[in-house]
PDB file of N, CA and C in Angstrom:
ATOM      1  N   UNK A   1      -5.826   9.355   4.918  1.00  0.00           N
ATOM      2  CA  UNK A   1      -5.225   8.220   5.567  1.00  0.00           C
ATOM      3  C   UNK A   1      -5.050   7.033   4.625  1.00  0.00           C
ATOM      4  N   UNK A   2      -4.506   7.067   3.793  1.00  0.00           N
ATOM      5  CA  UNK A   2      -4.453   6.753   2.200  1.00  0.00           C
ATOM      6  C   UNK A   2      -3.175   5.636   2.677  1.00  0.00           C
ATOM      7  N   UNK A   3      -3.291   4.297   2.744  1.00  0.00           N
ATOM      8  CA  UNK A   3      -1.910   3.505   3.558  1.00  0.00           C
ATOM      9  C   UNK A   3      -1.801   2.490   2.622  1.00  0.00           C
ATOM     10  N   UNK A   4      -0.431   2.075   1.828  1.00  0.00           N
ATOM     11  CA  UNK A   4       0.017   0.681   1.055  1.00  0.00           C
ATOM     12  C   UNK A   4       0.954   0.425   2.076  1.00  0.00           C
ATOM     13  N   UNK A   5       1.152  -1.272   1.957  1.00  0.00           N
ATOM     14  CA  UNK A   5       1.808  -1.524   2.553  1.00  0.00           C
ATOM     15  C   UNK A   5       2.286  -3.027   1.796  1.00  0.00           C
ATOM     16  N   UNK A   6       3.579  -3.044   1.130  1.00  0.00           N
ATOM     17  CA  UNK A   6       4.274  -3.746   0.577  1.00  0.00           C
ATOM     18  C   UNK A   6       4.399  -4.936   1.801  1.00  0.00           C
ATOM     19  N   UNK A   7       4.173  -6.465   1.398  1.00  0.00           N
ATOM     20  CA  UNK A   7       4.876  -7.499   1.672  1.00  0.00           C
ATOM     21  C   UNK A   7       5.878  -8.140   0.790  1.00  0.00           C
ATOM     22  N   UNK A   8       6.582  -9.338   1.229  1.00  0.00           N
ATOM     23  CA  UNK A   8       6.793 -10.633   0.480  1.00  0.00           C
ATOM     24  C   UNK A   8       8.057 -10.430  -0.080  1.00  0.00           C
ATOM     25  N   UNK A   9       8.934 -10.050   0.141  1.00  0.00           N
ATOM     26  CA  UNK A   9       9.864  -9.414  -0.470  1.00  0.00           C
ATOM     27  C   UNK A   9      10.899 -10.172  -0.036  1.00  0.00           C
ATOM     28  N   UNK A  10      12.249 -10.560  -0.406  1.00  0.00           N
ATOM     29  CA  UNK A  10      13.395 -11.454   0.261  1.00  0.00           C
ATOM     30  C   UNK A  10      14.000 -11.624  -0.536  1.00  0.00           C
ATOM     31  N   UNK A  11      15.015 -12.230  -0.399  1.00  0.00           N
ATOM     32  CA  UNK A  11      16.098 -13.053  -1.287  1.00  0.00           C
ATOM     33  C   UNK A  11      16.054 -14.737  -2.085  1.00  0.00           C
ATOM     34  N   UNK A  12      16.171 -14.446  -3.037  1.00  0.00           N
ATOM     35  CA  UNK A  12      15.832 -16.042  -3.904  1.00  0.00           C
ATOM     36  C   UNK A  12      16.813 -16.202  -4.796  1.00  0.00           C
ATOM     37  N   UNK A  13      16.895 -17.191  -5.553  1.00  0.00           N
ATOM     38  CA  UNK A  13      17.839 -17.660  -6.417  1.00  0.00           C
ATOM     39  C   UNK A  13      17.139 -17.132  -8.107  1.00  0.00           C
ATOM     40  N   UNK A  14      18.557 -17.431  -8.637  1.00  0.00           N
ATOM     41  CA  UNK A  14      18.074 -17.296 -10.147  1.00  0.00           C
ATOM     42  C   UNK A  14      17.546 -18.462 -10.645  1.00  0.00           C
ATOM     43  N   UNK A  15      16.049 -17.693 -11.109  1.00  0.00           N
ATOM     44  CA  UNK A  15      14.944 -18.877 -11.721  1.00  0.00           C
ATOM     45  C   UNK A  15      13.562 -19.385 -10.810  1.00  0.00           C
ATOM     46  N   UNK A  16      13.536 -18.709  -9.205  1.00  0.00           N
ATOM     47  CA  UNK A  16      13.142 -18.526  -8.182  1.00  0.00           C
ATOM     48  C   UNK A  16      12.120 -18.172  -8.924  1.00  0.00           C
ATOM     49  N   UNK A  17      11.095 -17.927  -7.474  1.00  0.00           N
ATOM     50  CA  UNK A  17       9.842 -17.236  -7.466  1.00  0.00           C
ATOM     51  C   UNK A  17       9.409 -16.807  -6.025  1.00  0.00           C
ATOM     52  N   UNK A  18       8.693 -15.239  -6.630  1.00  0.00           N
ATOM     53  CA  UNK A  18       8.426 -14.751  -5.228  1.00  0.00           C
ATOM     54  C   UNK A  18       6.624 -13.812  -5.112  1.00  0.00           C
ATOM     55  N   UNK A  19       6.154 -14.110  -4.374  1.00  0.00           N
ATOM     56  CA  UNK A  19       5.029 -13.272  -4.606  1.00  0.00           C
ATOM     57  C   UNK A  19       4.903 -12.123  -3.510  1.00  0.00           C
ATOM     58  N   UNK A  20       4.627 -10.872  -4.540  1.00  0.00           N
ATOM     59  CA  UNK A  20       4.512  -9.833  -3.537  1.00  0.00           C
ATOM     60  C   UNK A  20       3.316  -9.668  -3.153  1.00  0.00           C
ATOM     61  N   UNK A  21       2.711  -8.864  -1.755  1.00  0.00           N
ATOM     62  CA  UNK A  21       1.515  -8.478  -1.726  1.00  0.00           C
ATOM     63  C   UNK A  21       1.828  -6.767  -1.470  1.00  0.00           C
ATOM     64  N   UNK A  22       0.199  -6.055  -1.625  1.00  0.00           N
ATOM     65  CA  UNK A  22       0.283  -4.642  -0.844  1.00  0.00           C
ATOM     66  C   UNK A  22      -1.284  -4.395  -0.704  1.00  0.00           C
ATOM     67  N   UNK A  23      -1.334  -4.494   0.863  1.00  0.00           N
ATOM     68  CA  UNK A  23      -2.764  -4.264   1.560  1.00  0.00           C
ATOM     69  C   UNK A  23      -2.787  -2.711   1.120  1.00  0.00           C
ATOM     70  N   UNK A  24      -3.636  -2.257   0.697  1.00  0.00           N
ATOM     71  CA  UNK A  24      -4.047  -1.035   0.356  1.00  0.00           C
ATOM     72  C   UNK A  24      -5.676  -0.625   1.731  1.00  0.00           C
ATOM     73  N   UNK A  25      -5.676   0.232   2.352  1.00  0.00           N
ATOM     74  CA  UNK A  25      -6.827   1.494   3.006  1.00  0.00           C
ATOM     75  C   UNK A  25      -6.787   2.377   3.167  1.00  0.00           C
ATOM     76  N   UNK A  26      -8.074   3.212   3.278  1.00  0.00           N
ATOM     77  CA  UNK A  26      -8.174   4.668   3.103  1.00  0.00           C
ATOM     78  C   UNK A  26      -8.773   5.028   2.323  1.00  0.00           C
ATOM     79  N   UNK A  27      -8.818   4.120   1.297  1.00  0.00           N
ATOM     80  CA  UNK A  27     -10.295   4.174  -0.057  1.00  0.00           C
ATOM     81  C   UNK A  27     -10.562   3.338  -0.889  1.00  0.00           C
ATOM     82  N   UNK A  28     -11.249   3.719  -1.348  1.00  0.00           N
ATOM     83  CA  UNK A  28     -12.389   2.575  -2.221  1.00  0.00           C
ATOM     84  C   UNK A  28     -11.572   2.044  -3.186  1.00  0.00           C
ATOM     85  N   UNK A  29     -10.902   1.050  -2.873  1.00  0.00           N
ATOM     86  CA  UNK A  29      -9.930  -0.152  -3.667  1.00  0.00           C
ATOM     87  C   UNK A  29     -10.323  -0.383  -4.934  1.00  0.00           C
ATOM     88  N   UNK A  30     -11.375  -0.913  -4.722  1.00  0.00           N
ATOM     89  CA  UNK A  30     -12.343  -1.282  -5.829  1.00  0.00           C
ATOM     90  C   UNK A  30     -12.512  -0.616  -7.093  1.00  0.00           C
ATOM     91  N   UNK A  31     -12.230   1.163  -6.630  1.00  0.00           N
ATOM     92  CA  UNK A  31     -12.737   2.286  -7.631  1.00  0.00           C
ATOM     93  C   UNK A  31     -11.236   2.416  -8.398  1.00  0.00           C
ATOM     94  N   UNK A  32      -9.870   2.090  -7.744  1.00  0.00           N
ATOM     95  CA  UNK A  32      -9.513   2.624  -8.628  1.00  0.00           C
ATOM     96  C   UNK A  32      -8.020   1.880  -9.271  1.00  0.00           C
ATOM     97  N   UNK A  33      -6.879   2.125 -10.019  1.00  0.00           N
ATOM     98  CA  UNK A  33      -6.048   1.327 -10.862  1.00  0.00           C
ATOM     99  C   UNK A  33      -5.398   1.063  -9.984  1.00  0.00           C
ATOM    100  N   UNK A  34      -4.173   0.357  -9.913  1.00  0.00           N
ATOM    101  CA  UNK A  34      -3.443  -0.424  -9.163  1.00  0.00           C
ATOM    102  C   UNK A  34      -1.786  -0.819  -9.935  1.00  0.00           C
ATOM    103  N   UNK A  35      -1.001   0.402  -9.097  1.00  0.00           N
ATOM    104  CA  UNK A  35       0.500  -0.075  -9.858  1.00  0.00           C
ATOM    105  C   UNK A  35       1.710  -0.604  -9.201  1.00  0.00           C
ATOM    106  N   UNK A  36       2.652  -1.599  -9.949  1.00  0.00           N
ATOM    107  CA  UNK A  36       3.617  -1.539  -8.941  1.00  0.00           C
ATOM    108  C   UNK A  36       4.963  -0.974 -10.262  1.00  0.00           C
ATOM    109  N   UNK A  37       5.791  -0.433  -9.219  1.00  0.00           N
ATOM    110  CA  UNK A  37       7.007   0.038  -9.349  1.00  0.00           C
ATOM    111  C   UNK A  37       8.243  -0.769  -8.910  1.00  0.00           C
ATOM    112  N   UNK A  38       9.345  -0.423  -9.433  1.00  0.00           N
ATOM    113  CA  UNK A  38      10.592  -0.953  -8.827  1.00  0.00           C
ATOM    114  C   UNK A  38      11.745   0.118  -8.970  1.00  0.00           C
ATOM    115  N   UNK A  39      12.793  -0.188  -8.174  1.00  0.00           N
ATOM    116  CA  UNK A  39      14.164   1.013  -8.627  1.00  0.00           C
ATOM    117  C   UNK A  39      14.997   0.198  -7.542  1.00  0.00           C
ATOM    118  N   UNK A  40      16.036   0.226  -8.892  1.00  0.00           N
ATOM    119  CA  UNK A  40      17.244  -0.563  -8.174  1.00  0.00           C
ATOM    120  C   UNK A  40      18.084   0.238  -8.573  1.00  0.00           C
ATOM    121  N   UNK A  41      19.259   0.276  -7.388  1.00  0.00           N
ATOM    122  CA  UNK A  41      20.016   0.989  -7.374  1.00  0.00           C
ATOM    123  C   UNK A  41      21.222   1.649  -8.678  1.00  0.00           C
ATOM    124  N   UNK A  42      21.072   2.756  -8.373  1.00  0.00           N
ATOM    125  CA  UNK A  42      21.377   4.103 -10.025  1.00  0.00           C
ATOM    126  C   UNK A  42      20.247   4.043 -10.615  1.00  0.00           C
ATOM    127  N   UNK A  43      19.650   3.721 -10.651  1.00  0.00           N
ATOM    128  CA  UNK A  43      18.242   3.908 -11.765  1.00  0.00           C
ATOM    129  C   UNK A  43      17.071   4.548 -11.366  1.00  0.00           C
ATOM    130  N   UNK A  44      16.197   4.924 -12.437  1.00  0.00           N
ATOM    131  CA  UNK A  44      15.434   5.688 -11.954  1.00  0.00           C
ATOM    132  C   UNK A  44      14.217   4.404 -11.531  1.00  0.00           C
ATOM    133  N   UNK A  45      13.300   4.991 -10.911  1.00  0.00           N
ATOM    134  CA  UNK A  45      11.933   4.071 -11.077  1.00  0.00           C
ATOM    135  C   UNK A  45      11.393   3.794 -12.005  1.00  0.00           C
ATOM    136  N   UNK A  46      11.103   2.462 -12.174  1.00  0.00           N
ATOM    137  CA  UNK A  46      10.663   2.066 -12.967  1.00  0.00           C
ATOM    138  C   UNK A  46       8.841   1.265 -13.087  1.00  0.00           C
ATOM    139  N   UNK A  47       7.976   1.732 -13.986  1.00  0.00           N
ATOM    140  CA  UNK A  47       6.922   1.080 -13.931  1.00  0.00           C
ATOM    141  C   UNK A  47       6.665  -0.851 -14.333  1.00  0.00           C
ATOM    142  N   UNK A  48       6.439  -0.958 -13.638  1.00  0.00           N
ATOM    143  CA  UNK A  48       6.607  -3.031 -13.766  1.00  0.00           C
ATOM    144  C   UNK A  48       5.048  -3.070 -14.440  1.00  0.00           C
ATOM    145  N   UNK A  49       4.055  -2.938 -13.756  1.00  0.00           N
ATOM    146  CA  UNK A  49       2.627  -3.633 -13.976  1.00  0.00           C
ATOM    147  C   UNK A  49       1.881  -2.586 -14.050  1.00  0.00           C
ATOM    148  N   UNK A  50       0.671  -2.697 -14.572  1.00  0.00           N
ATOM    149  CA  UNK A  50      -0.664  -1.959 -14.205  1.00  0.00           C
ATOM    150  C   UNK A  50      -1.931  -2.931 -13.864  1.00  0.00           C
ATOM    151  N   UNK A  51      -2.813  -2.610 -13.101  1.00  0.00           N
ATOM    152  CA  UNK A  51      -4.147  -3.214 -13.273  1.00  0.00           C
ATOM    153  C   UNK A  51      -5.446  -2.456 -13.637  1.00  0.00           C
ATOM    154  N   UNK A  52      -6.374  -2.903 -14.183  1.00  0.00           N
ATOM    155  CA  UNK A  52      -7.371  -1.481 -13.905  1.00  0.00           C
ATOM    156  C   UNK A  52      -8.366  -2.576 -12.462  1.00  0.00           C
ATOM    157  N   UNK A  53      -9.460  -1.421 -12.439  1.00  0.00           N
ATOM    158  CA  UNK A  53     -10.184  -1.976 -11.191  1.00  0.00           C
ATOM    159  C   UNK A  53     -10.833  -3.257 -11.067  1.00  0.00           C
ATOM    160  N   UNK A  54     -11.585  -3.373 -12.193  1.00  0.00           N
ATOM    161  CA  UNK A  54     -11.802  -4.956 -12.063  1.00  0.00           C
ATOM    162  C   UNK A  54     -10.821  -6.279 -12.261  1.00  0.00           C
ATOM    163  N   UNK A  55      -9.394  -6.345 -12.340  1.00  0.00           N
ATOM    164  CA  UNK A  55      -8.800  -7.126 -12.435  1.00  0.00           C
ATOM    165  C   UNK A  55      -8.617  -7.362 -13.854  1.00  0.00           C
ATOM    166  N   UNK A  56      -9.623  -7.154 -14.887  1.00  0.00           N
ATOM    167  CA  UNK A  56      -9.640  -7.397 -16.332  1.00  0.00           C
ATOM    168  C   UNK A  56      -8.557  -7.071 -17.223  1.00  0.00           C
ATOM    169  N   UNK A  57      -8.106  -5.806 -17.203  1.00  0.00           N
ATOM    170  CA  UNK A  57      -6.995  -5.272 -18.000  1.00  0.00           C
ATOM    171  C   UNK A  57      -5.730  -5.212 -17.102  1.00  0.00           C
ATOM    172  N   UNK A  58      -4.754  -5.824 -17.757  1.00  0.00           N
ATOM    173  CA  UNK A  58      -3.224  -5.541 -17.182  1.00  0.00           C
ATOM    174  C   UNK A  58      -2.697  -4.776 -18.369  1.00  0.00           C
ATOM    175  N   UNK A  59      -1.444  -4.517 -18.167  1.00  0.00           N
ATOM    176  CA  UNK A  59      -0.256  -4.168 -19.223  1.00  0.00           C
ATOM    177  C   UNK A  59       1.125  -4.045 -18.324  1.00  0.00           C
ATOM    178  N   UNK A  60       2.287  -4.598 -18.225  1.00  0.00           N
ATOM    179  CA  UNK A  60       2.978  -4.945 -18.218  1.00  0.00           C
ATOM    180  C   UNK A  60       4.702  -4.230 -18.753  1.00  0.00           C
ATOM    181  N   UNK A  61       5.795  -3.983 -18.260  1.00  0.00           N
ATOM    182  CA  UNK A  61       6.795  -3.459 -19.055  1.00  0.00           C
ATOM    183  C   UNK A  61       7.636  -5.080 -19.273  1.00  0.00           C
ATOM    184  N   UNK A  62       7.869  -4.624 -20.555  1.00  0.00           N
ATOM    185  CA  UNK A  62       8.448  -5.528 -21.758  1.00  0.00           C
ATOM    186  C   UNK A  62       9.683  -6.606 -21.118  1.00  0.00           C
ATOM    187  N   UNK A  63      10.266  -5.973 -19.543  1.00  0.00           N
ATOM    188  CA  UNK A  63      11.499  -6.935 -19.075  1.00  0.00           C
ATOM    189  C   UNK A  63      11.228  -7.435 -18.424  1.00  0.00           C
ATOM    190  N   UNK A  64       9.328  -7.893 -18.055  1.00  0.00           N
ATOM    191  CA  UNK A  64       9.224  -8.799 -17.461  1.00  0.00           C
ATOM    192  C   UNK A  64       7.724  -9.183 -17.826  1.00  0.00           C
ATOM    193  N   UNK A  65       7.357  -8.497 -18.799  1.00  0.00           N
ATOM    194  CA  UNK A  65       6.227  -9.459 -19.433  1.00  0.00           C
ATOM    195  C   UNK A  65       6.565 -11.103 -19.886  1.00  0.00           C
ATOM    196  N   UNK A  66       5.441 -11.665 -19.192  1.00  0.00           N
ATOM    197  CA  UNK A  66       5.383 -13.442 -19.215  1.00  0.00           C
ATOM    198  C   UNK A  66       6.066 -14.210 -18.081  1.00  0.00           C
ATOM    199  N   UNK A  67       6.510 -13.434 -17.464  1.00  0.00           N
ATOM    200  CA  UNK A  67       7.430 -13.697 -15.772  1.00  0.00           C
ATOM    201  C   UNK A  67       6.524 -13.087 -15.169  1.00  0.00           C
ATOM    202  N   UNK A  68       6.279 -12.054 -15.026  1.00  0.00           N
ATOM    203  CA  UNK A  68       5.344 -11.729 -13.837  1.00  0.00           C
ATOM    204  C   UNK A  68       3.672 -11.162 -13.803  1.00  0.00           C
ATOM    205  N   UNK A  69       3.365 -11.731 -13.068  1.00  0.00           N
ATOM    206  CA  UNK A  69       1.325 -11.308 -13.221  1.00  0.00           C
ATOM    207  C   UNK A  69       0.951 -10.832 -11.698  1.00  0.00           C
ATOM    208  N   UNK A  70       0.084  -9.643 -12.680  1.00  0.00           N
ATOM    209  CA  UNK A  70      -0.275  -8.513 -11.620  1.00  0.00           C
ATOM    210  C   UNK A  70      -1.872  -9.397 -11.464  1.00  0.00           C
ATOM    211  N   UNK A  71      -2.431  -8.898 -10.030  1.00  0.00           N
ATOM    212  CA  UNK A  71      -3.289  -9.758  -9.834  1.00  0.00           C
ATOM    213  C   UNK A  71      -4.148  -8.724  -8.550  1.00  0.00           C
ATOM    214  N   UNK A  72      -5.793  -8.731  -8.684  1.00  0.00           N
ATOM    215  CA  UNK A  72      -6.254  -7.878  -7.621  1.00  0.00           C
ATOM    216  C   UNK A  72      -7.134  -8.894  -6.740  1.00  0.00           C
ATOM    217  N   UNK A  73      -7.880  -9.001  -5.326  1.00  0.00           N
ATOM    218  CA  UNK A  73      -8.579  -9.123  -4.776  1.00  0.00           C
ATOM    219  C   UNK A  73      -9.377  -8.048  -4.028  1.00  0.00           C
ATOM    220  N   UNK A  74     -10.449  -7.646  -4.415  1.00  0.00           N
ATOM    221  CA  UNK A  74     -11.323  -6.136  -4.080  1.00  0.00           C
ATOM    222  C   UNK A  74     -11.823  -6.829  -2.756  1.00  0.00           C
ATOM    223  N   UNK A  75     -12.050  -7.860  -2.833  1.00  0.00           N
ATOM    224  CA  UNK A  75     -12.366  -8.399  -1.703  1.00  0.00           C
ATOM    225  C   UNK A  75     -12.044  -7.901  -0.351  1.00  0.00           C
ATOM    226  N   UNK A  76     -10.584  -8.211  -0.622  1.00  0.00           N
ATOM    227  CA  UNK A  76      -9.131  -8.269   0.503  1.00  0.00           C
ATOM    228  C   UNK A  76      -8.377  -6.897   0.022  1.00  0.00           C
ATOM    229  N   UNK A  77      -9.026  -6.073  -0.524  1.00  0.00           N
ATOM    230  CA  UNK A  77      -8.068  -4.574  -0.868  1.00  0.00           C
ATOM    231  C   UNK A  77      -7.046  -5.021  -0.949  1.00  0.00           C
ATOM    232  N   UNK A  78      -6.391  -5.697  -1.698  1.00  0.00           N
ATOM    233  CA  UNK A  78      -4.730  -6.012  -1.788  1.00  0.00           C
ATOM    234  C   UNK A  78      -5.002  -6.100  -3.594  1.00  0.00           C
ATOM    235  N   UNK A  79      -3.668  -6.005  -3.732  1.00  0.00           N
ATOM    236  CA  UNK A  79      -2.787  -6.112  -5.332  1.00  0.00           C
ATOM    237  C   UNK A  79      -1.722  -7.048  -4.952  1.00  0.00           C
ATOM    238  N   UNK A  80      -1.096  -8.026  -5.716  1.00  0.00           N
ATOM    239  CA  UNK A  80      -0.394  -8.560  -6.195  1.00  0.00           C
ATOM    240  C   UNK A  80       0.481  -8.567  -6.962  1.00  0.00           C
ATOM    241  N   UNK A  81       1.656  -9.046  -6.980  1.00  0.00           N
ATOM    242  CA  UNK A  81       2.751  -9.421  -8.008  1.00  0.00           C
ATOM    243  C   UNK A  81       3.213 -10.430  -7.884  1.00  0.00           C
ATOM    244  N   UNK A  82       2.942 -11.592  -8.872  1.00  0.00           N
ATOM    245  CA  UNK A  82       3.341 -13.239  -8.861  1.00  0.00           C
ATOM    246  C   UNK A  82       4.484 -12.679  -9.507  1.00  0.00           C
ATOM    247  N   UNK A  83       5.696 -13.232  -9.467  1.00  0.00           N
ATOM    248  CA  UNK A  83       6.969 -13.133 -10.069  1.00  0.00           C
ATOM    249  C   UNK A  83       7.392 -14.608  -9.909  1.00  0.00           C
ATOM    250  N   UNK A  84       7.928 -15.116 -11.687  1.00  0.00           N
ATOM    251  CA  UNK A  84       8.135 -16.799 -12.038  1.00  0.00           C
ATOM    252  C   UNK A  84       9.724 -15.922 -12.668  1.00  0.00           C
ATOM    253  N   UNK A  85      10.483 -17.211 -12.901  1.00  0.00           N
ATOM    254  CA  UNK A  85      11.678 -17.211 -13.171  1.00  0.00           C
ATOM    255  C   UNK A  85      12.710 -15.882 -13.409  1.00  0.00           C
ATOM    256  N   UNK A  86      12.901 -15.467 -11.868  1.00  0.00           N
ATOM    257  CA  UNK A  86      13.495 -14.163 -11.289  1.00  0.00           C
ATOM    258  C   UNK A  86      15.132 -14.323 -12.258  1.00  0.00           C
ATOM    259  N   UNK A  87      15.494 -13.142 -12.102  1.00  0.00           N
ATOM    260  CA  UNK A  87      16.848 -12.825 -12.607  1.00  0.00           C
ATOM    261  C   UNK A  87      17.753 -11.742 -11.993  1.00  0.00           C
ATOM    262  N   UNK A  88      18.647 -11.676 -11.585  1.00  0.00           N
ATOM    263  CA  UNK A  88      19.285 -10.834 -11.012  1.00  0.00           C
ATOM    264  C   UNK A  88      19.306  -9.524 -11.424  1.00  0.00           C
ATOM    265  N   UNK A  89      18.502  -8.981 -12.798  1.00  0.00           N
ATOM    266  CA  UNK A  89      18.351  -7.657 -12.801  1.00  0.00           C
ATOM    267  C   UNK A  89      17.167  -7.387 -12.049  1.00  0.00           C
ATOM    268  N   UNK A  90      16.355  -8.655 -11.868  1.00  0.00           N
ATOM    269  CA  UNK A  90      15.253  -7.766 -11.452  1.00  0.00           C
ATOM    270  C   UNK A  90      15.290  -7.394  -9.761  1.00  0.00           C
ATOM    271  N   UNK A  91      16.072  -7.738  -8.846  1.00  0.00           N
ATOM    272  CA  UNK A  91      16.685  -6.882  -8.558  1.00  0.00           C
ATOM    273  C   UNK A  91      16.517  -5.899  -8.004  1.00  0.00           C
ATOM    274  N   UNK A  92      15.567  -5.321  -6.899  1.00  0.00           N
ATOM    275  CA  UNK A  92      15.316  -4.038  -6.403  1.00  0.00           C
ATOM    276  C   UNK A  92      14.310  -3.750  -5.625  1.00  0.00           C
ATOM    277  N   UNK A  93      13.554  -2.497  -5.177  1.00  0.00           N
ATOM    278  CA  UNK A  93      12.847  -1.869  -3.992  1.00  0.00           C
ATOM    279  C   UNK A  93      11.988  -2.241  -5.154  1.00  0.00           C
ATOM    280  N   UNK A  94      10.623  -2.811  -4.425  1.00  0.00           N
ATOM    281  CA  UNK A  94       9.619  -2.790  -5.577  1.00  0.00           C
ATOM    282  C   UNK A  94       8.281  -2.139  -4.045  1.00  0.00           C
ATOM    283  N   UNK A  95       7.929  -1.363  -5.275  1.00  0.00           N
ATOM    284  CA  UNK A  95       6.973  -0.025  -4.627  1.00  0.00           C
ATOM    285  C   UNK A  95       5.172   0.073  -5.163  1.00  0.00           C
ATOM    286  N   UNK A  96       3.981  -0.444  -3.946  1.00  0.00           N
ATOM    287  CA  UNK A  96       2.809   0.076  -4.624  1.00  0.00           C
ATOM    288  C   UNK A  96       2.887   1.251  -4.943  1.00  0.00           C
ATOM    289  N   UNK A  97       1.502   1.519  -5.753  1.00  0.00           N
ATOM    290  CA  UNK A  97       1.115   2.881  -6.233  1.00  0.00           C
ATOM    291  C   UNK A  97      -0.087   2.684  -6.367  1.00  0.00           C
ATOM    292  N   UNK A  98      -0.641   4.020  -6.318  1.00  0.00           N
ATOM    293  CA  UNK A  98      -2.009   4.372  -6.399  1.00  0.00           C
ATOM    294  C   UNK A  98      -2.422   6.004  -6.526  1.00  0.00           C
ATOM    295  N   UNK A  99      -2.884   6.122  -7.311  1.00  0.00           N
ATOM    296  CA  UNK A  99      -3.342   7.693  -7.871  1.00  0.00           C
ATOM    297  C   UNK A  99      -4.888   7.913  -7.363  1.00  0.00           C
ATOM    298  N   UNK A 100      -5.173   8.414  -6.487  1.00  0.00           N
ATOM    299  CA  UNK A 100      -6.464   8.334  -5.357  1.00  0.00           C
ATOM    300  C   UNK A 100      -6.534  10.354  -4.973  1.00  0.00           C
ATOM    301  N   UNK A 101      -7.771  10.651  -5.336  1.00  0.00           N
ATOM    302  CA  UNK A 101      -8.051  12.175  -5.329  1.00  0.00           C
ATOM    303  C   UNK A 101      -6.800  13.053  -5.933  1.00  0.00           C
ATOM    304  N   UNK A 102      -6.603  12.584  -6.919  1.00  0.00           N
ATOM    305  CA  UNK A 102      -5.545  13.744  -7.778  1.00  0.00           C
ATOM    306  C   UNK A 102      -4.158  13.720  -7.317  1.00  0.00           C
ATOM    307  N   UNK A 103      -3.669  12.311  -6.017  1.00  0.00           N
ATOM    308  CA  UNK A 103      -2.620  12.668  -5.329  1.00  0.00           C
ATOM    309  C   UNK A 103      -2.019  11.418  -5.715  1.00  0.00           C
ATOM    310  N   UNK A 104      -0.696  11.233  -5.422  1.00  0.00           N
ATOM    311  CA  UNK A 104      -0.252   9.891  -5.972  1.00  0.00           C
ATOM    312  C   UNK A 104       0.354   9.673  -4.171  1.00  0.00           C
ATOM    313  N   UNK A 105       0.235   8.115  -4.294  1.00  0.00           N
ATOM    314  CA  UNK A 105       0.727   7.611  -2.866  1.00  0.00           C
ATOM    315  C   UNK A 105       1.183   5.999  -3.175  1.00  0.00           C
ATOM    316  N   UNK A 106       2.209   6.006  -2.338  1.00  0.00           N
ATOM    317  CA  UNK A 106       3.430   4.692  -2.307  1.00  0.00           C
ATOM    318  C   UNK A 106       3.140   4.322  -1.309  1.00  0.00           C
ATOM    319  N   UNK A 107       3.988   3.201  -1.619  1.00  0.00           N
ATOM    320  CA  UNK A 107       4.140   2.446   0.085  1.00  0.00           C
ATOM    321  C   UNK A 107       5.695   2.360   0.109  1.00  0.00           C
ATOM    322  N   UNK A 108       6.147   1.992   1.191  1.00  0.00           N
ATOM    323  CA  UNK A 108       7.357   2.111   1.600  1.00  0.00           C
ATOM    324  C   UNK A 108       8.847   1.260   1.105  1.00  0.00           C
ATOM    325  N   UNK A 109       7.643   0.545   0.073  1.00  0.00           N
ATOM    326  CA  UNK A 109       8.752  -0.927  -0.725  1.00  0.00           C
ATOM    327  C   UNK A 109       9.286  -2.036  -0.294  1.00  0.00           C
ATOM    328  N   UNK A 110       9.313  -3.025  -1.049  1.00  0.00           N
ATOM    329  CA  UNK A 110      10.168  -4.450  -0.308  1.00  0.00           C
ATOM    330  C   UNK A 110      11.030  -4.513  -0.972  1.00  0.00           C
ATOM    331  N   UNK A 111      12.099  -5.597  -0.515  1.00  0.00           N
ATOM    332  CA  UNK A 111      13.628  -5.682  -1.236  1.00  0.00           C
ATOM    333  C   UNK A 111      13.178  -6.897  -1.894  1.00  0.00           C
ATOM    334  N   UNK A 112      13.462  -6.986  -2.845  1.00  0.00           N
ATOM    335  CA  UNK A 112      13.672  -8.433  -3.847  1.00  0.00           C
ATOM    336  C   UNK A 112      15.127  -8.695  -4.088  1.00  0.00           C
ATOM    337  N   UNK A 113      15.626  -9.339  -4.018  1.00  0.00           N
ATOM    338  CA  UNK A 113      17.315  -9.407  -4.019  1.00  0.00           C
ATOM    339  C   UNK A 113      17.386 -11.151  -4.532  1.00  0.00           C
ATOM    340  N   UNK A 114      17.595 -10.817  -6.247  1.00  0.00           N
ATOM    341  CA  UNK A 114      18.126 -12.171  -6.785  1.00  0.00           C
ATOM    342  C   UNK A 114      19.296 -12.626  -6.736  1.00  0.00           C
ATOM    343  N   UNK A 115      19.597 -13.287  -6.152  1.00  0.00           N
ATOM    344  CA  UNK A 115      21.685 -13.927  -6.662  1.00  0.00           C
ATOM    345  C   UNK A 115      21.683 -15.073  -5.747  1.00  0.00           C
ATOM    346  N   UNK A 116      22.487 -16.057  -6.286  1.00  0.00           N
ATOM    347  CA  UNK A 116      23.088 -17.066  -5.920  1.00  0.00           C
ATOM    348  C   UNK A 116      24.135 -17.061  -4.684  1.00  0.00           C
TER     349      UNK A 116
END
């Protein structure tokens, strides 16, 4: 019973900011990494962020490193994505992830939709 569930998602301008959330239950949050994805349309999915479990280590893909910070609360089983000065590529279904007993599981995605 393994459940993400993407918030925060909408339409903003170029240079905007938007923060995503994704309540994660079903298991021990705490124990394990924390990813988000995106895929905008023709493209394949793409990896945006990583976290590991304690919040300590990120890493990041290169078209939006320094714009956006991945962020955990073990507290509140949720992950984060702060996103600062948006651009119309970025652009798309952005999707948790989580690799939990050998199985990989999503959540259902939010729309981010940059343009003027």
């Amino acid at each position: 019973q393994v459940q993400l569930v993407e918030s925060g998602g909408g339409l903003v301008q170029p240079g905007g900011s938007l923060r995503l959330s994704c309540a994660a239950s079903g298991f021990t949050f705490s124990s394990f990494a924390m990813r988000w994805y995106r895929q905008a349309p023709g493209t394949e999915r793409e990896l945006v962020a990583i976290i590991n479990t304690g919040g300590g280590s990120t890493n990041y893909a290169g078209s939006v490193k320094g714009r956006f910070t991945i962020s955990r609360d073990n507290a509140k089983n949720t992950v984060y994505l702060q996103m600062i000065s948006l651009k119309p590529e970025d652009t798309a279904v952005y999707y948790c992830y989580a690799r939990v007993r050998n199985m990989d599981y999503w959540g259902k995605g939010t729309l981010v939709t940059v343009s003027a």
